[in-house]
Protein backbone atom coordinates (compact mmCIF):
# COMPACT_ATOMS: atom_id res chain seq x y z
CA UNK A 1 171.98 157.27 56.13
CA UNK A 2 174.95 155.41 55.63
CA UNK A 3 177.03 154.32 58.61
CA UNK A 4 180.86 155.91 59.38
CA UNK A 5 183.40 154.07 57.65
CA UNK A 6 185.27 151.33 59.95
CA UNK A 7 188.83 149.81 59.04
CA UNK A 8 188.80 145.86 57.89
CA UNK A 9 190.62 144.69 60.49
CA UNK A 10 193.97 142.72 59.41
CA UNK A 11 193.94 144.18 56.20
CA UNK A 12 197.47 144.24 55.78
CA UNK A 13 198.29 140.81 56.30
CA UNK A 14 199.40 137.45 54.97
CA UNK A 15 198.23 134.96 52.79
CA UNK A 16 196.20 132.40 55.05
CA UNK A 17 193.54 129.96 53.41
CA UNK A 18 192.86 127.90 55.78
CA UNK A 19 191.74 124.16 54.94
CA UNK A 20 188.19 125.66 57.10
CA UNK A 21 187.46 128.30 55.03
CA UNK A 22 184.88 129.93 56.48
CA UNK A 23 187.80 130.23 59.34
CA UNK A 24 190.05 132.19 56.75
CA UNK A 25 190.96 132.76 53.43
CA UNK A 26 192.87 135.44 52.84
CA UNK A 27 195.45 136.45 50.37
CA UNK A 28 198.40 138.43 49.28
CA UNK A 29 199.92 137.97 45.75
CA UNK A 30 202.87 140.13 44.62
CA UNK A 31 202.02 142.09 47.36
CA UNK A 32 204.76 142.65 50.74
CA UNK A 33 204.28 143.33 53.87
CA UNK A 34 205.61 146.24 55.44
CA UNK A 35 205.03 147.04 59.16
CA UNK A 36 205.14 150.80 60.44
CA UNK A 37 208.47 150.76 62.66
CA UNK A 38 207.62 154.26 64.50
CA UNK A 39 204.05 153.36 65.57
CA UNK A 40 202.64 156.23 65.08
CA UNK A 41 201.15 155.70 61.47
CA UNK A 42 198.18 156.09 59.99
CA UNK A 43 198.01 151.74 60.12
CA UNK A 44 199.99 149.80 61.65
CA UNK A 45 201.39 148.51 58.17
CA UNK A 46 201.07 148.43 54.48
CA UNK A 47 201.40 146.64 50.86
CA UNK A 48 204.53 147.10 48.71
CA UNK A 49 204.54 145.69 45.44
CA UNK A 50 206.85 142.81 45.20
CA UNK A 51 210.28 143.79 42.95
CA UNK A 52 210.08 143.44 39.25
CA UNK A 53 212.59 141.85 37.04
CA UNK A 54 214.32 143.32 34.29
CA UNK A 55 216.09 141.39 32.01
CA UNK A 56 219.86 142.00 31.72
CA UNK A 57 221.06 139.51 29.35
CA UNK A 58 220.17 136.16 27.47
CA UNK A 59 222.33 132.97 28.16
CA UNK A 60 221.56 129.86 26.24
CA UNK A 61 218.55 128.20 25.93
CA UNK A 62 218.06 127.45 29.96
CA UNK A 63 216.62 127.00 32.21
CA UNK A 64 218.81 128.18 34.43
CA UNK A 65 220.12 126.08 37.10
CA UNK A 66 222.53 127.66 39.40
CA UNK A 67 224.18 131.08 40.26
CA UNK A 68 227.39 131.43 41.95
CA UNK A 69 229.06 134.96 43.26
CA UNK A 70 232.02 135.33 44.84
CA UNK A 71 234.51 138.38 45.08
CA UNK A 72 233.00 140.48 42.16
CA UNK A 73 232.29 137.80 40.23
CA UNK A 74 229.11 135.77 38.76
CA UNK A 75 229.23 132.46 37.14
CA UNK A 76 225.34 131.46 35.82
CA UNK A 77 224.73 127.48 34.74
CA UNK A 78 221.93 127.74 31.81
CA UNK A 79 221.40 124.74 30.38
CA UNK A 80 224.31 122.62 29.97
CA UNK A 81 226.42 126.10 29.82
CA UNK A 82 228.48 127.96 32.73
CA UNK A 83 228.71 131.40 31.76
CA UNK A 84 230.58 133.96 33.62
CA UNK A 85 228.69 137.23 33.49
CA UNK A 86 230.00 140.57 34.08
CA UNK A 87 228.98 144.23 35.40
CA UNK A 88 228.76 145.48 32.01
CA UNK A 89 225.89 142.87 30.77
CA UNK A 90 228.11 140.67 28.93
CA UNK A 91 228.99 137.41 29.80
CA UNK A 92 231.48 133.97 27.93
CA UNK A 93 231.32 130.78 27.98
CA UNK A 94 233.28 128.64 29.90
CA UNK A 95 232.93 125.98 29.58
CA UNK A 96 230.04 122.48 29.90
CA UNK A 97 228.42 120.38 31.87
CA UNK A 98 226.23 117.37 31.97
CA UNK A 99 222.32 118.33 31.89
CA UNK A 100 219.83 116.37 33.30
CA UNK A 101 217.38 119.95 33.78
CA UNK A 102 218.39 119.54 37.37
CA UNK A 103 219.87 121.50 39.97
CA UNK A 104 223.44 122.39 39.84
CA UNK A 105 225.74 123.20 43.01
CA UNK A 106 228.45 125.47 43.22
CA UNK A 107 231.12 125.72 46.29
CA UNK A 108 234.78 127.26 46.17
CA UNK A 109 237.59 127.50 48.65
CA UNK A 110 238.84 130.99 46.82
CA UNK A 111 242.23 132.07 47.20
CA UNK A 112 243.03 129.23 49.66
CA UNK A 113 243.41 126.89 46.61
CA UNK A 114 241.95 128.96 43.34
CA UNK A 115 239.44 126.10 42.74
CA UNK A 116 235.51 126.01 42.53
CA UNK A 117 233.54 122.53 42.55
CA UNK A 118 230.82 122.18 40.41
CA UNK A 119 228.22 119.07 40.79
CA UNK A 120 225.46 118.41 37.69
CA UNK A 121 223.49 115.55 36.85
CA UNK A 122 225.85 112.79 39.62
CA UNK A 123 228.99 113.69 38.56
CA UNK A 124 231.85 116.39 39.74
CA UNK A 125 233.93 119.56 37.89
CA UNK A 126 236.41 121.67 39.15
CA UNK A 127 236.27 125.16 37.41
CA UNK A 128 240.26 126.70 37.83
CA UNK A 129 239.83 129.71 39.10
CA UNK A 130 243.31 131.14 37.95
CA UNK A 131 242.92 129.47 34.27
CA UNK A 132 238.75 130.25 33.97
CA UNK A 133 238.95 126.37 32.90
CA UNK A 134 236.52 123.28 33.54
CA UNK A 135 237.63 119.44 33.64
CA UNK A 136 235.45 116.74 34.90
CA UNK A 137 236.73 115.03 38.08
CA UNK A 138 238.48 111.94 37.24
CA UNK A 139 239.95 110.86 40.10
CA UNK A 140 239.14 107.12 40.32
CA UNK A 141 238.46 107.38 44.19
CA UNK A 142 235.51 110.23 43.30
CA UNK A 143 232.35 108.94 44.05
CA UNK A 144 230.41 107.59 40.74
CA UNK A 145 227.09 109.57 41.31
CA UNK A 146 227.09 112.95 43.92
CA UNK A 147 224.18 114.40 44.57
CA UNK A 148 225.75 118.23 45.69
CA UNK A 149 228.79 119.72 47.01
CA UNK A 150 230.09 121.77 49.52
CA UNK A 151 233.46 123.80 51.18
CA UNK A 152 233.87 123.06 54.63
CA UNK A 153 236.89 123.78 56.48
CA UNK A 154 239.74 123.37 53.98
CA UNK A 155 237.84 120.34 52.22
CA UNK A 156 235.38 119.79 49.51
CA UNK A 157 232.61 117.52 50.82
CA UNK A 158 230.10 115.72 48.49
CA UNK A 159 226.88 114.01 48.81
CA UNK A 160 227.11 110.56 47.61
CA UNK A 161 223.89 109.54 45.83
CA UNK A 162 221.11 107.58 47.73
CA UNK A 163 223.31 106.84 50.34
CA UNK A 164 224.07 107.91 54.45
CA UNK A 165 227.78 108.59 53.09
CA UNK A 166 229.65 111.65 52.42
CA UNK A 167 232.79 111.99 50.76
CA UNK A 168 235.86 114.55 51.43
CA UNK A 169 238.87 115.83 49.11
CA UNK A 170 242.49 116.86 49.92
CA UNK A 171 243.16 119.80 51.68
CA UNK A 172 242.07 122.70 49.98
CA UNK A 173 241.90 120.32 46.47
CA UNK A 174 238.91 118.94 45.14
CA UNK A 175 240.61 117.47 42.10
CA UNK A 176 242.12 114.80 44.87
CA UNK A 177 240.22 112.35 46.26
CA UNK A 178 241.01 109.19 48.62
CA UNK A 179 239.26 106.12 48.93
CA UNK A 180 239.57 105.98 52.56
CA UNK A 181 238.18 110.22 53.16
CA UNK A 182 234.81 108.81 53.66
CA UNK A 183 232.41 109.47 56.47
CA UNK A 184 228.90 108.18 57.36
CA UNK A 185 225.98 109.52 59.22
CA UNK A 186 226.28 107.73 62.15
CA UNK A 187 224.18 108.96 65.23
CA UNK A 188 220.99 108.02 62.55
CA UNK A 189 220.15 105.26 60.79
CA UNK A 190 218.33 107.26 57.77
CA UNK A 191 219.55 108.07 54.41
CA UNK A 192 220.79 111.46 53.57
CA UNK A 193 219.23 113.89 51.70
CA UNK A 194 221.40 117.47 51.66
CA UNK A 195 224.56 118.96 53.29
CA UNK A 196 224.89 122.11 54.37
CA UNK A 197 227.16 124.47 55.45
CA UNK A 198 225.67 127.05 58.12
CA UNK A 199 229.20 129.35 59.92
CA UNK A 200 231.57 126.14 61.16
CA UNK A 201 228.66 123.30 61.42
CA UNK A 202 228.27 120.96 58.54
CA UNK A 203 224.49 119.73 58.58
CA UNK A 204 224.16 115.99 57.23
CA UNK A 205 220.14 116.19 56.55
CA UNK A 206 218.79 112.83 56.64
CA UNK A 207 215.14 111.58 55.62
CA UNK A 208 214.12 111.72 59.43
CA UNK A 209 216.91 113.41 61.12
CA UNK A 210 219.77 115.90 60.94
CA UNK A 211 222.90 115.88 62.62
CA UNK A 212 225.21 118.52 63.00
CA UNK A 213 229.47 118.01 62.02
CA UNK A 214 232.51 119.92 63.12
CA UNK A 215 236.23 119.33 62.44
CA UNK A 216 237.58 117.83 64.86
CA UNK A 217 241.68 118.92 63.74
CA UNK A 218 242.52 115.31 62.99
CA UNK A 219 244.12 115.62 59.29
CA UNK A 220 243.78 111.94 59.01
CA UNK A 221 239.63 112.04 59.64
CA UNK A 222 238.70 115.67 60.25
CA UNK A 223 234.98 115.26 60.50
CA UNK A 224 232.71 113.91 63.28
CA UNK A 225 229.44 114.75 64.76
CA UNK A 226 229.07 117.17 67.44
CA UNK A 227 228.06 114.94 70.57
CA UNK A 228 225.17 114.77 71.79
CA UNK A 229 222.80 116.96 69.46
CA UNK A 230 220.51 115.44 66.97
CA UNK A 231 217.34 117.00 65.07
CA UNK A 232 214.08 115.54 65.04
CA UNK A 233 214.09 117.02 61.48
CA UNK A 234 214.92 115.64 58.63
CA UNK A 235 214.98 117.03 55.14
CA UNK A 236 211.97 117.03 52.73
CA UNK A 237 213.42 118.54 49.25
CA UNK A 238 217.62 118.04 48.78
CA UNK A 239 217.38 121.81 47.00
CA UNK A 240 215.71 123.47 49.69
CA UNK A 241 218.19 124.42 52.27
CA UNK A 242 219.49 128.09 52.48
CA UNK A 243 220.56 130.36 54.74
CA UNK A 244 220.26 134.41 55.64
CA UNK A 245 223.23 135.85 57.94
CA UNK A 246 222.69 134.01 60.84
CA UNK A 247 219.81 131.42 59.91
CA UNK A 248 219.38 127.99 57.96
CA UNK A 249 216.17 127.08 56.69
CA UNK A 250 214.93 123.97 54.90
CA UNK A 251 212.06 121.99 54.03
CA UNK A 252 211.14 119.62 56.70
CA UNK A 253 210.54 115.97 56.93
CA UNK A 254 210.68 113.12 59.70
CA UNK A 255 208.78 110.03 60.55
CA UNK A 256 205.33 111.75 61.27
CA UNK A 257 205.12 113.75 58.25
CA UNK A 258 206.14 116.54 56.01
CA UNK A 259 205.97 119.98 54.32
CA UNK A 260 206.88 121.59 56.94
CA UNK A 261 209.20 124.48 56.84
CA UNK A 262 211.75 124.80 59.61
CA UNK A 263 214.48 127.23 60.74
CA UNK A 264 217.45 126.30 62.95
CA UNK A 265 219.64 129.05 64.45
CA UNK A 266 222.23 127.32 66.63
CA UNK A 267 220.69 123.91 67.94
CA UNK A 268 216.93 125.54 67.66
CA UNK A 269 214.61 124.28 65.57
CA UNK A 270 211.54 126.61 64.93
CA UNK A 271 208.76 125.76 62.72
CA UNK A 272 208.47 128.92 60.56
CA UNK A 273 205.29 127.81 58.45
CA UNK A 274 201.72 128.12 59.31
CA UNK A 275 198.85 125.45 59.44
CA UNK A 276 197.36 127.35 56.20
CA UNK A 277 200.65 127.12 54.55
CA UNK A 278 201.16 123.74 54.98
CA UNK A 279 197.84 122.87 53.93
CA UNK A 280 198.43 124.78 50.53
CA UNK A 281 201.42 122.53 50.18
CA UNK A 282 199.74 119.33 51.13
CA UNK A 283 197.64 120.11 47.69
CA UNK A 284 200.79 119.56 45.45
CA UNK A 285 201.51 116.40 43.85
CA UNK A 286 204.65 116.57 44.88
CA UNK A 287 207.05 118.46 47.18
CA UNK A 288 210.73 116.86 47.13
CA UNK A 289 211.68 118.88 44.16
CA UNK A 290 211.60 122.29 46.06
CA UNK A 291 214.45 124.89 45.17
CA UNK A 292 214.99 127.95 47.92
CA UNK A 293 216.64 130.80 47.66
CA UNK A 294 216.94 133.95 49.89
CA UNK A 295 218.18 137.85 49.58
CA UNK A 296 217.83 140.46 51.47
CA UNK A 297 216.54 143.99 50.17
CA UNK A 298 215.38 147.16 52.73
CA UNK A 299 216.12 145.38 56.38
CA UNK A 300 214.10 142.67 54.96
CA UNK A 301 215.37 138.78 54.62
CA UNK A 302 212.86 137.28 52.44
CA UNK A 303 213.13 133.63 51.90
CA UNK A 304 211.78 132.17 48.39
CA UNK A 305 210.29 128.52 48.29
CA UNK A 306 209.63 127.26 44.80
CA UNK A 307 207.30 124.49 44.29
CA UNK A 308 207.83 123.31 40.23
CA UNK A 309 205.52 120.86 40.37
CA UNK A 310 203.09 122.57 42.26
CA UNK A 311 203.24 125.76 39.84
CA UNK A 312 203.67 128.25 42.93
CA UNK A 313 206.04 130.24 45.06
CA UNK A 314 206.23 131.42 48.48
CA UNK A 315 207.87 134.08 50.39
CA UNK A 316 208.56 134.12 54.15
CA UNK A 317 209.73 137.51 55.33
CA UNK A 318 212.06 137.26 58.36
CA UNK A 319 211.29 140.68 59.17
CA UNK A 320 207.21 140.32 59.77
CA UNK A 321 207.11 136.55 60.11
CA UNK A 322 204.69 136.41 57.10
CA UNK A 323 204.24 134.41 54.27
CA UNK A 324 202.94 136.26 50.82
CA UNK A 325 202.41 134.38 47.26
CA UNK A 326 204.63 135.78 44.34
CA UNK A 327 203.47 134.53 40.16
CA UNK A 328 203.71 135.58 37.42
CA UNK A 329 200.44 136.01 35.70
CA UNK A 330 199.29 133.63 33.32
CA UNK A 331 196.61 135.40 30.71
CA UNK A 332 196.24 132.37 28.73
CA UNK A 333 194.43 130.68 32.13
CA UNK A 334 193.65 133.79 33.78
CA UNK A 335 195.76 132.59 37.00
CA UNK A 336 199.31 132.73 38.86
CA UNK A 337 202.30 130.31 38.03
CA UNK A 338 205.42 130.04 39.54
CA UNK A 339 207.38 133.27 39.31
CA UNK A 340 209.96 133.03 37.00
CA UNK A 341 213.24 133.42 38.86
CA UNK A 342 214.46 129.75 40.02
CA UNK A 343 218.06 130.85 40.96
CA UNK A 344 219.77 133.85 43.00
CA UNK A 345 223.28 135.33 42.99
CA UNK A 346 223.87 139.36 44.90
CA UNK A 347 227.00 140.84 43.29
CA UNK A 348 227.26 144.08 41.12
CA UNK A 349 225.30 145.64 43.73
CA UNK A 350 222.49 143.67 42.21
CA UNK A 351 220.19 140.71 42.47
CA UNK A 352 220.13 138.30 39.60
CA UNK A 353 217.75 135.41 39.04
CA UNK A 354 218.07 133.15 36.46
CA UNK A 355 214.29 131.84 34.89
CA UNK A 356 212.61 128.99 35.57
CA UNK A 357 211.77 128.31 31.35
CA UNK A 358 214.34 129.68 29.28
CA UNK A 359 218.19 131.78 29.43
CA UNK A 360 216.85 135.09 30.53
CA UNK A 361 219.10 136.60 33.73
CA UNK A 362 216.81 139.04 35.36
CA UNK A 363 217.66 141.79 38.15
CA UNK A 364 215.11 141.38 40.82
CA UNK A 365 214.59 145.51 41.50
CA UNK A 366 211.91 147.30 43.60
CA UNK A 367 212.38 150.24 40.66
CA UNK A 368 210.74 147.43 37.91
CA UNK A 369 206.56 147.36 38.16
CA UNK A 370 206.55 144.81 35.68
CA UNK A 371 208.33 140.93 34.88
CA UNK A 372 210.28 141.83 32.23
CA UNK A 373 207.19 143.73 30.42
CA UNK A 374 204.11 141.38 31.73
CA UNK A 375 201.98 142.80 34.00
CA UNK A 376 202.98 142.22 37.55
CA UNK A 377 199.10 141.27 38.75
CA UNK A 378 198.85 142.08 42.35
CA UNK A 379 196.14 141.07 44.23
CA UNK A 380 194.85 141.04 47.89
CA UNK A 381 192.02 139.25 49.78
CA UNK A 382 190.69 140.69 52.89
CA UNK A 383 189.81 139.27 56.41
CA UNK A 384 186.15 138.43 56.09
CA UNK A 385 183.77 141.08 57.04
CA UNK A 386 181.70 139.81 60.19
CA UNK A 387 178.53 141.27 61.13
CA UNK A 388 177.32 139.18 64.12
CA UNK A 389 175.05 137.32 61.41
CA UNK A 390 173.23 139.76 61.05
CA UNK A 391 172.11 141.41 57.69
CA UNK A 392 174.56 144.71 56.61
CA UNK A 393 173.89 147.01 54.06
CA UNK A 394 177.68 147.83 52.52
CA UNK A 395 177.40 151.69 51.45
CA UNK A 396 180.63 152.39 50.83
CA UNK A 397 183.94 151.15 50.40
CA UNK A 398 187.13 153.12 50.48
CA UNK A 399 190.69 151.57 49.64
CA UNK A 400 193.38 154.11 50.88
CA UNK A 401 196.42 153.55 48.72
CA UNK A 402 198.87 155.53 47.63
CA UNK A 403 197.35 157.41 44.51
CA UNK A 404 198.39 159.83 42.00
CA UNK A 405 201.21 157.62 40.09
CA UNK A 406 199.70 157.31 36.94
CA UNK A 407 202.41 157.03 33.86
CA UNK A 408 202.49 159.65 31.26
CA UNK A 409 200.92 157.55 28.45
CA UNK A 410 199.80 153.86 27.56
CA UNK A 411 199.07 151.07 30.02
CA UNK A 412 198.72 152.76 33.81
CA UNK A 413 197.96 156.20 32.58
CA UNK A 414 194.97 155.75 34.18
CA UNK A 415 195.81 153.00 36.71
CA UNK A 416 193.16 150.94 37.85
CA UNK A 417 192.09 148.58 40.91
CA UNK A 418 189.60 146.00 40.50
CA UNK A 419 187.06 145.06 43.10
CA UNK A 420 185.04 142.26 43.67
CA UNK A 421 183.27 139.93 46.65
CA UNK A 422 182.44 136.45 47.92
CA UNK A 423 180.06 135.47 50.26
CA UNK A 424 181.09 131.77 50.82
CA UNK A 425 184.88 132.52 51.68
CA UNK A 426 186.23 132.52 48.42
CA UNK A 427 183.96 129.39 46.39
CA UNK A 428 182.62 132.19 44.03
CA UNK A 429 183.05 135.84 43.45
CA UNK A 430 180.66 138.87 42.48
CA UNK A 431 180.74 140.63 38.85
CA UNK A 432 183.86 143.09 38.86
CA UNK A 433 184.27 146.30 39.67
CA UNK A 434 186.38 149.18 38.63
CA UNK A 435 187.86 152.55 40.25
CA UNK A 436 190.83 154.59 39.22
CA UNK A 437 194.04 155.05 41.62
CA UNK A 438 194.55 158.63 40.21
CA UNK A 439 196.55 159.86 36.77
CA UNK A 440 199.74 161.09 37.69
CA UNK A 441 199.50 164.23 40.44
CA UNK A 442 196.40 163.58 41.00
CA UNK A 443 197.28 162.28 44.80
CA UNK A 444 193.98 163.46 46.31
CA UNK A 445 192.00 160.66 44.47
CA UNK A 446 189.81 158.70 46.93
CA UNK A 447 189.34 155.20 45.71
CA UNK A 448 186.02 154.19 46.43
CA UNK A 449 183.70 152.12 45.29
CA UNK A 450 179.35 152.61 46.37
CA UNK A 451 176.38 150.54 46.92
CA UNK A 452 177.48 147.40 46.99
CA UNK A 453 174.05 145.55 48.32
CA UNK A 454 174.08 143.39 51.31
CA UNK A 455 175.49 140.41 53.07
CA UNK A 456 175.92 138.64 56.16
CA UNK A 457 179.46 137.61 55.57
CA UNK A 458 182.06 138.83 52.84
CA UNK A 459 185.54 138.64 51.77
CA UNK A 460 186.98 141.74 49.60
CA UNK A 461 189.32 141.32 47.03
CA UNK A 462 191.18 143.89 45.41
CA UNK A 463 193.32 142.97 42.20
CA UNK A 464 195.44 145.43 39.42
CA UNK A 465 197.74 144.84 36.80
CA UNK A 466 198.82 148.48 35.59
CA UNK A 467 203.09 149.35 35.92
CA UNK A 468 203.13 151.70 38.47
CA UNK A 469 204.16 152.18 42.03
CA UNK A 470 201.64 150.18 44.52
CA UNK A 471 200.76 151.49 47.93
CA UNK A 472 197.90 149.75 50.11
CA UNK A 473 197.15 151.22 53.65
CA UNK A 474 194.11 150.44 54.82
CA UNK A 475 190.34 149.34 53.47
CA UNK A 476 187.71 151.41 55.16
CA UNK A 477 184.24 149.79 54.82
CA UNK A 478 180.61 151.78 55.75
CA UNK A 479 178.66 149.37 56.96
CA UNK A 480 174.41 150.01 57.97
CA UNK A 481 173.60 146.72 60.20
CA UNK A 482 169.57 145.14 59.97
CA UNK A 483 168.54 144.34 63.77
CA UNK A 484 165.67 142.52 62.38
């Protein structure tokens, strides 16, 4: 008789291989996170699908590079092109700047001077803000290769290039620039990778450390380090470092290693990735070419990693302190790639991301079930089922889910949820197996799946690719256990 079905415990969960496997190698692609705030559910959490992206407009040839919003406005670099785009899905030219396919940084001091600096490929632009013109800095004092730029207190500060120095304008001018308006990281002896803004601390991020600036009121040389306080963290990628309302993150590095991802609120320093995670990094070929971008949708602040080398994004949510996978599905290899969106602006009421390959602006949208018409593939691997080592017959197994959303007609009229199993944490996997998530009203549709032979040890993984609204609960699994 077959046993009463049990829940697989930590079924809603993160993405954790582990470099042990047999320890743990779970997974959640395209898949979020969401606990139960009232406690009283029927699980203590569950799986959203992760926001689709509909495209809103073409812009060049890309990729894109930057996205910039400020007071109802959106300014997009694609390509060697700044575009401002508007609410109405059109969007002009600019103006140019120099591409070298790298990042671009944008930073503006608004009304107090009607000026935004621009930094691409070492060298400087201010766009005028009253005159929607761009001219590239000339001012002899500007440095002759910048790695980024920000606004800090009345002044434009740059990044000079493979250097501990940064650089700082006029007062509230960045097309002014002395000589003299030069400061160095000076508490550290390391080079510096990125600066930051995070409220009224400027962060100079070195290769081993980071030290945190203030203005100190002196118009003559307005910028010092705040006494006493240094970071044992340095900076790993010079495009990683981004910040949610009250929180800056970046990609770590010091002396005694890397890949770490850290998140300093105040003068604290947490480390906000996992062993597993950083062992999935430590497999890239490379890691210093990271871009990050947050934005925050439903009381969640999710933070996006992108790894271009690696092929592969990652998604911390502030809200559960768990990391998920998001790809876009490649059919060609039969396998995730990076997802597409490599930039983020929030205005309109909307998110926009700019792609990774090309001049498509997307909005990022919980409403899309689909990346711009590919299949968004979701897919989930359980905690390993442990039965003491013993031999278990597996009767049944029972996904609940929210069913009944089938579309009227083509692709997810029938939606569908693929099953299959490993028994050596993940090295190989079982033939597949198929079971319908209910056409549309049918919401009494149990999703199960029977006889599924026997095992010792086994990892479930669940995987489906049809547009519709995704719902995971809970797996229930009937299990009869051999005492012999």
């Amino acid at each position: 008789m077959p046993g009463p079905l049990t829940p697989v415990l930590g079924f809603v969960g993160p993405t954790y291989r582990s470099q042990i496997r047999t320890l743990d190698c779970e997974r959640a692609v395209n898949l979020v996170p969401e606990a139960v705030q009232t406690g009283t559910g029927t699980n203590i959490g569950a799986f959203l699908l992760a926001p689709g992206l509909t495209r809103r407009l073409t812009l060049g040839t890309g990729p894109h590079r930057a996205a910039f919003a400020q007071d109802g406005r959106l300014w997009v670099v694609s390509g060697d092109g700044v575009y401002e785009v508007f609410d109405d899905d059109t969007s002009v030219l600019r103006g140019t700047v120099e591409d070298d396919g790298g990042a671009v940084t944008f930073s503006s001091n608004g009304e107090g001077g009607l000026q935004m600096l621009l930094t691409s490929a070492g060298k400087g632009y201010i766009y005028d803000l009253s005159t929607d013109t761009i001219a590239q800095i000339t001012d002899p004092d500007f440095p002759t290769s910048v790695t980024m730029g920000v606004f800090f207190e009345g002044y434009f500060v740059v990044l000079e290039a493979d250097s501990p120095r940064i650089h700082f304008s006029a007062l509230e001018d960045g097309s002014t620039w002395s000589g003299v308006d030069v400061a160095q990281k000076s508490l550290t002896s390391d080079k510096l990778v990125a600066i930051a803004v995070d409220r009224r601390v400027l962060w100079l991020l070195g290769t081993k450390r980071s030290e945190p600036w203030y203005n100190n009121g002196d118009n003559l040389n307005p910028l010092s380090p705040i006494p006493n306080v240094i970071l044992e963290n340095g900076c790993g990628a010079a495009f990683s470092c981004t910040r949610t309302s009250d929180t800056l993150f970046w990609l770590a590095a010091n002396e005694r290693g890397a890949r770490t991802f850290v998140a300093v609120k105040g003068y604290e320093v947490d480390n906000v990735s996992t062993a597993a995670v950083e062992y999935q990094w430590s497999q890239y070929e490379r890691v210093d070419d990271a871009r990050v971008w947050c934005y925050e949708e439903d009381t969640h602040s999710f933070v996006v990693v992108q790894f271009p080398t690696g092929n592969a994004t990652w998604v911390w949510d502030a809200g559960t302190n768990l990391w998920h996978e998001r790809g876009h599905w490649n059919a060609f290899e039969a396998d995730y790639e990076a997802h597409l969106g490599l930039t983020h602006a929030y205005v309109f009421d909307r998110h926009y991301v700019g792609s990774r390959r090309d001049g498509k602006l997307y909005e990022l949208t919980d409403t899309a079930t689909s990346d711009d018409g590919d299949p968004k593939v979701w897919e989930r691997i359980a905690p390993r089922i442990e039965t003491g080592r013993l031999r278990a017959v597996h009767d049944v197994l029972e996904l609940q889910a929210l069913t009944g959303v089938g579309l009227i007609s083509g692709q997810g009229s029938d939606p569908q949820v693929m099953l299959d199993w490993s028994e050596d944490n993940g090295e190989t996997w079982s033939n597949e197996y198929w079971a319908s998530l209910g056409k549309i009203g049918a919401g009494m549709t149990r999703v199960r799946w029977r006889q599924l032979g026997q095992s010792v040890g086994r990892n479930y993984r669940l995987r489906a690719s049809d547009p519709v609204i995704t719902g995971l609960v809970n797996l229930w699994v009937g299990l009869r256990v051999s005492r012999s």
